[in-house]
C-alpha atoms as a PDB file:
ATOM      1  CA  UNK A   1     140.038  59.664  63.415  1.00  0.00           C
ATOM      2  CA  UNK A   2     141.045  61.207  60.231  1.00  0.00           C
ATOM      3  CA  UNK A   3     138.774  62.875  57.966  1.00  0.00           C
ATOM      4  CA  UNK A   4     137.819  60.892  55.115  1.00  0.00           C
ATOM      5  CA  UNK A   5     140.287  62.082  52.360  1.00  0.00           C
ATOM      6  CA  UNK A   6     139.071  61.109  48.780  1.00  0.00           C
ATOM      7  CA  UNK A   7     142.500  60.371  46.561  1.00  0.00           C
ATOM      8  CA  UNK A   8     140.785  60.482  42.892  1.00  0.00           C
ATOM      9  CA  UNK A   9     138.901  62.985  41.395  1.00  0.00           C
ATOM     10  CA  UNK A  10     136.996  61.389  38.740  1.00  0.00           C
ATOM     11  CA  UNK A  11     135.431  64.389  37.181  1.00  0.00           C
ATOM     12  CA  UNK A  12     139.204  65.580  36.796  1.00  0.00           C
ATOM     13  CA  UNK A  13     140.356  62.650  34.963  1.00  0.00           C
ATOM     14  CA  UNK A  14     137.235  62.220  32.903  1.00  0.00           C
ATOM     15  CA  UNK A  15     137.880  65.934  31.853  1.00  0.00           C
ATOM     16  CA  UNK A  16     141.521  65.186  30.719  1.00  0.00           C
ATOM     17  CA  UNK A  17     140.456  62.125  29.141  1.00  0.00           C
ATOM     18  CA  UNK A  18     137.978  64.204  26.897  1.00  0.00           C
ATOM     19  CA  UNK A  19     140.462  66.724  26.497  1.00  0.00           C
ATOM     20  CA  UNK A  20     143.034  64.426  24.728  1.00  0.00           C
ATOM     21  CA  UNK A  21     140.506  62.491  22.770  1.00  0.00           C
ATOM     22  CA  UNK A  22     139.334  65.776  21.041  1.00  0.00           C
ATOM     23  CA  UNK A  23     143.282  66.342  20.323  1.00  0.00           C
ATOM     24  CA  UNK A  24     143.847  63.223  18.935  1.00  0.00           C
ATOM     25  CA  UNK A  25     140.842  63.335  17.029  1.00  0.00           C
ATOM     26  CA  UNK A  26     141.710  66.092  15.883  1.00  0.00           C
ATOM     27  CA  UNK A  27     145.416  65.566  14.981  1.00  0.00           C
ATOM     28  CA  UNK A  28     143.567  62.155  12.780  1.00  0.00           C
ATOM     29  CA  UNK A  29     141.175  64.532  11.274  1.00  0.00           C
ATOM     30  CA  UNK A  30     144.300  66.841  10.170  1.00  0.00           C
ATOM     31  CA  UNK A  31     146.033  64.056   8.913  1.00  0.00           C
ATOM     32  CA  UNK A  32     142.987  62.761   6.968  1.00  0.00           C
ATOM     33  CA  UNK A  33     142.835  66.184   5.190  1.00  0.00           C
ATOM     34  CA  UNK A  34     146.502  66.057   4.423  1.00  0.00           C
ATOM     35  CA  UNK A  35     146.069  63.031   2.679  1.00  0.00           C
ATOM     36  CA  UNK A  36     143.142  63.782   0.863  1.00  0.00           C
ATOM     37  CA  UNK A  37     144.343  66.748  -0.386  1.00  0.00           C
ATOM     38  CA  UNK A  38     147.899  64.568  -1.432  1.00  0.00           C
ATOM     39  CA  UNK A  39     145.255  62.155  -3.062  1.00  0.00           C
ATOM     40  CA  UNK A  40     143.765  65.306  -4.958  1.00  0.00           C
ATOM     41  CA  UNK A  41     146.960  67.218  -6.140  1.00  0.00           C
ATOM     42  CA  UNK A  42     148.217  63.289  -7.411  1.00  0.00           C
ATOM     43  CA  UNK A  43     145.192  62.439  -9.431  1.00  0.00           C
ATOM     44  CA  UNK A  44     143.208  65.608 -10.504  1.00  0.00           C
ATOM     45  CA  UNK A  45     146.732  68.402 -10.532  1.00  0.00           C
ATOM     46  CA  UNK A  46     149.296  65.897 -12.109  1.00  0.00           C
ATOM     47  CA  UNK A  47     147.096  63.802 -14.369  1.00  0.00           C
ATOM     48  CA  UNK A  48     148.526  64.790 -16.972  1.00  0.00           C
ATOM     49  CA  UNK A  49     151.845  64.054 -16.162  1.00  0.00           C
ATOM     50  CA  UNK A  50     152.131  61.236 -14.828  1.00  0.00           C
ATOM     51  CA  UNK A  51     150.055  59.872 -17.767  1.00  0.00           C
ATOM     52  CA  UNK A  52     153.030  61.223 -19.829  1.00  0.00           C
ATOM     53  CA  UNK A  53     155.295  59.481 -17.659  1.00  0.00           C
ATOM     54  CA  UNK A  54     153.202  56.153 -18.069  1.00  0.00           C
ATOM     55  CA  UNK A  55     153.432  56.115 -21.874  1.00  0.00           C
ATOM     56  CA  UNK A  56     156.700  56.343 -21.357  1.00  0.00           C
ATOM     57  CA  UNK A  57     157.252  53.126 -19.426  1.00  0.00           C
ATOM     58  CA  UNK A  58     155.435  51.410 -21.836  1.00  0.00           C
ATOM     59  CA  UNK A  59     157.940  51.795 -25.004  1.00  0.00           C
ATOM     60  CA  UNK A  60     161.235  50.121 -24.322  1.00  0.00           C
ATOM     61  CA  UNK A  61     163.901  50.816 -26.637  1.00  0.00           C
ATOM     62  CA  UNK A  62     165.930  48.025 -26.953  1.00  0.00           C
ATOM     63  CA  UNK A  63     169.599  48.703 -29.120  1.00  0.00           C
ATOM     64  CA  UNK A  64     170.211  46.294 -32.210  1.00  0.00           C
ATOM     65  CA  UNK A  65     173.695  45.283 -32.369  1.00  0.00           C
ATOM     66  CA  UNK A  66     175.735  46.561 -35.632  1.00  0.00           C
ATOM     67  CA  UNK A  67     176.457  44.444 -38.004  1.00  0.00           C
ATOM     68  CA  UNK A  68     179.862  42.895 -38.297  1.00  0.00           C
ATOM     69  CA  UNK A  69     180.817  43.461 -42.084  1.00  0.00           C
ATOM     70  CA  UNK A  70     181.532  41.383 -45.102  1.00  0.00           C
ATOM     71  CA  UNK A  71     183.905  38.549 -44.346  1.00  0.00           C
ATOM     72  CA  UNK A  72     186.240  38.097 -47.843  1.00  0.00           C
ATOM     73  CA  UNK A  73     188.956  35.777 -48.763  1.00  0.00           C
ATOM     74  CA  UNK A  74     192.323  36.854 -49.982  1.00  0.00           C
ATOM     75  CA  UNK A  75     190.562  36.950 -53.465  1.00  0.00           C
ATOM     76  CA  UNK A  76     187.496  39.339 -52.772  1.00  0.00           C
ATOM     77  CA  UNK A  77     185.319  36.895 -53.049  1.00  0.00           C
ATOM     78  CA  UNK A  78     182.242  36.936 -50.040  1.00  0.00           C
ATOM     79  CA  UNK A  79     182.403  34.149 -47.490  1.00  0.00           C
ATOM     80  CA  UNK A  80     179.849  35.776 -44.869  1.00  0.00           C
ATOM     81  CA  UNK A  81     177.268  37.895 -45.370  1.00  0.00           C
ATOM     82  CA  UNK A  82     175.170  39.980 -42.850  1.00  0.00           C
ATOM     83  CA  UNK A  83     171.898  38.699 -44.547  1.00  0.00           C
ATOM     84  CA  UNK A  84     169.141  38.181 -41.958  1.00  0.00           C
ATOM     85  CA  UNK A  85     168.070  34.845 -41.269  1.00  0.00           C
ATOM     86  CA  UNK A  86     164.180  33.728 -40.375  1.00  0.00           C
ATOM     87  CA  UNK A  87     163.380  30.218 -39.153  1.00  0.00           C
ATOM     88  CA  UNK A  88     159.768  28.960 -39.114  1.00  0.00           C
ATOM     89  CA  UNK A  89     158.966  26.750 -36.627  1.00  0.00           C
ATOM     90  CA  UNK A  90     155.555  24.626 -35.912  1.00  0.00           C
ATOM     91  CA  UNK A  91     154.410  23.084 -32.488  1.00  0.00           C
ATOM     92  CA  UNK A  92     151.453  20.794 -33.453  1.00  0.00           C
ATOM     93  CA  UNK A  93     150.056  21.166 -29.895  1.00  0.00           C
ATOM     94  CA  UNK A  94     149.775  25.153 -30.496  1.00  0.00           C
ATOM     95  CA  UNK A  95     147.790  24.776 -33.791  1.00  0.00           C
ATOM     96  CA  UNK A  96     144.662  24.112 -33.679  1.00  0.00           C
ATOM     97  CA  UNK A  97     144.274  22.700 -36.677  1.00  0.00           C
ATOM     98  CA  UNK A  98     147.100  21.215 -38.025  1.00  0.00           C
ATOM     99  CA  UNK A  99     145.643  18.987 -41.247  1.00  0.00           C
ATOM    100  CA  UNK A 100     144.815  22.549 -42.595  1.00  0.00           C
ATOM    101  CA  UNK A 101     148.062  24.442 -41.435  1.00  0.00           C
ATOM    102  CA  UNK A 102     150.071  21.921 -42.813  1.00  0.00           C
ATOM    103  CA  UNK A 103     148.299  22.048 -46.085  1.00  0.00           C
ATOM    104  CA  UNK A 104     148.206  25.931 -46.531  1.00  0.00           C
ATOM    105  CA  UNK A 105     152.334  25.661 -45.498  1.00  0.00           C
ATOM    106  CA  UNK A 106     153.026  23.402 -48.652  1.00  0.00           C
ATOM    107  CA  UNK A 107     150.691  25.586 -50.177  1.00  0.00           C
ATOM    108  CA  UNK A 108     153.265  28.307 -49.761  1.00  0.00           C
ATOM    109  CA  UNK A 109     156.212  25.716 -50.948  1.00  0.00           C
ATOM    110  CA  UNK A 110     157.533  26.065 -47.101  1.00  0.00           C
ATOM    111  CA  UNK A 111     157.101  22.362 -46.554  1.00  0.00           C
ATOM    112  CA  UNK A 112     157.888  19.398 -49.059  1.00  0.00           C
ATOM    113  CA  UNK A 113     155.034  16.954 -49.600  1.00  0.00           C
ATOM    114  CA  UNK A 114     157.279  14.061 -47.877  1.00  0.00           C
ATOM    115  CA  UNK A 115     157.859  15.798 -44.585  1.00  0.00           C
ATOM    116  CA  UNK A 116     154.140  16.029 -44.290  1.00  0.00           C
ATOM    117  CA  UNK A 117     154.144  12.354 -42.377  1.00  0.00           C
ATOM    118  CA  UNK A 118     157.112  13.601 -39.661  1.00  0.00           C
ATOM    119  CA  UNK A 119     155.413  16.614 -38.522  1.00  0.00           C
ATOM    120  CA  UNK A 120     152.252  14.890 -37.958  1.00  0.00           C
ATOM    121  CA  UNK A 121     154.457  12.580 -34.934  1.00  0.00           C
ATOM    122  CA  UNK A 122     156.295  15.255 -33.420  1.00  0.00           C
ATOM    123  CA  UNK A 123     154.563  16.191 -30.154  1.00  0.00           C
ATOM    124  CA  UNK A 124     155.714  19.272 -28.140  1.00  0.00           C
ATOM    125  CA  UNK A 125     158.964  19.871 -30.194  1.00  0.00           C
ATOM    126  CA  UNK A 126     159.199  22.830 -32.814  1.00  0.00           C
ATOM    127  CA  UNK A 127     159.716  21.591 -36.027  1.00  0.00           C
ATOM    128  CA  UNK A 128     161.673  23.938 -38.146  1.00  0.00           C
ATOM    129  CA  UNK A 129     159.804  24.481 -41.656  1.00  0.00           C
ATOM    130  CA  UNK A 130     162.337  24.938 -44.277  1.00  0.00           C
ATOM    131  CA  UNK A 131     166.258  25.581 -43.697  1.00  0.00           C
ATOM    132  CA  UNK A 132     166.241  29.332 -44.134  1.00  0.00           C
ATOM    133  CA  UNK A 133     163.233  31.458 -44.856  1.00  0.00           C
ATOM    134  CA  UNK A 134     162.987  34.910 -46.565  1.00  0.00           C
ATOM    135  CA  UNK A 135     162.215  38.007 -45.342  1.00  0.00           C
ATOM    136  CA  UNK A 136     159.292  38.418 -47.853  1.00  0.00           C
ATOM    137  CA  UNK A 137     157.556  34.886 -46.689  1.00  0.00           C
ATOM    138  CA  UNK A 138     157.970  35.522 -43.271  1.00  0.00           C
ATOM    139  CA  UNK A 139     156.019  38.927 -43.594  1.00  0.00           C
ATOM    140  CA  UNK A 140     153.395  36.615 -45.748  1.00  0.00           C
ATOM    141  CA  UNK A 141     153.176  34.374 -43.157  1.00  0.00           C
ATOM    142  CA  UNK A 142     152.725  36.434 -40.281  1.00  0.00           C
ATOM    143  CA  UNK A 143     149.676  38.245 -42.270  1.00  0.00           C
ATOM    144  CA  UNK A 144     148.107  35.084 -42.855  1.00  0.00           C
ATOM    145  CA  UNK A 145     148.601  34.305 -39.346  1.00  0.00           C
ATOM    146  CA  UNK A 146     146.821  37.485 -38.221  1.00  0.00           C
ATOM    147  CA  UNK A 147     144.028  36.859 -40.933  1.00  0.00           C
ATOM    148  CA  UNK A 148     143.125  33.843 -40.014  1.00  0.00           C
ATOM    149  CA  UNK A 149     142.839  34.585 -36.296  1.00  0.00           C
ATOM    150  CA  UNK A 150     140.694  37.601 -37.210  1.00  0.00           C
ATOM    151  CA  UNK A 151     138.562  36.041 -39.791  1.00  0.00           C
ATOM    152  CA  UNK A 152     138.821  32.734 -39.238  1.00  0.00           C
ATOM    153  CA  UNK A 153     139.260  29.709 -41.835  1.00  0.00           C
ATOM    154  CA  UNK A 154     141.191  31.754 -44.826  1.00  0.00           C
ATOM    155  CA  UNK A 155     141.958  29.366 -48.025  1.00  0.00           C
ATOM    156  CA  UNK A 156     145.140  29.767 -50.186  1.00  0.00           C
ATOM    157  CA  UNK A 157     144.493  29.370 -54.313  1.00  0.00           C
END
């Protein structure tokens, strides 16, 4: 009979097993420390610039075309101008109170007195307030605008 030969060596294997554990654990641990140290040069080193470079994403120049020039007839006389044009328009579902909007607009003189009825029906639709407004009254309007969402109910005299 042969001899009884034992094939595995358990204590061998379990050694090797151990062995590579502790490297990978190792090579993780390594690799954990590289990024930590990536996470501390990012955000402690570069604050500062990359906070730079963050204000600068926010502001987006944006190029305003020329204008074209003064259109004249054979006689000189001005047929287009490069005058800026404003339109005010009102959606009654985005005001929340319209009664008093509407009253402070003809307030202004934006609105005549017999459109008052017309805007009241509209529903989801802008309504454009006066053919062509100024400069001046839309700046007015915008401050009042601001006001009254800052301080609430302003009244116009």
């Amino acid at each position: 009979m042969a001899p009884n030969v034992r094939i595995k060596n358990h204590w061998s294997e379990q050694r090797i097993f151990a062995q590579r554990t502790f490297a990978a654990m190792t090579v993780v641990a390594l690799l954990g420390f590289v990024l930590l140290g990536r996470l501390v040069y990012l955000q402690i080193v570069k604050h500062d610039y990359y906070v730079e470079l963050s204000l600068g994403n926010r502001v987006r120049l944006e190029p305003i075309p020329a204008s074209r020039g003064l259109i004249r007839d054979r006689h000189g006389i001005i047929l287009a101008d490069n005058a800026p044009a404003y339109q005010l328009e009102l959606v009654r579902e985005q005001v929340p109170d319209l009664s008093g909007t509407l009253r402070r607009l003809t307030a202004l003189g934006l609105i005549d007195p017999d459109e008052l009825e017309a805007l009241r029906v509209s529903a989801f639709v802008p309504v454009r307030l006066g053919p062509r407004v100024l400069r001046t009254e839309t700046a007015a309007i915008a401050a009042l605008a601001w006001l009254q969402s800052r301080f609430g109910d302003l009244k116009i005299e």
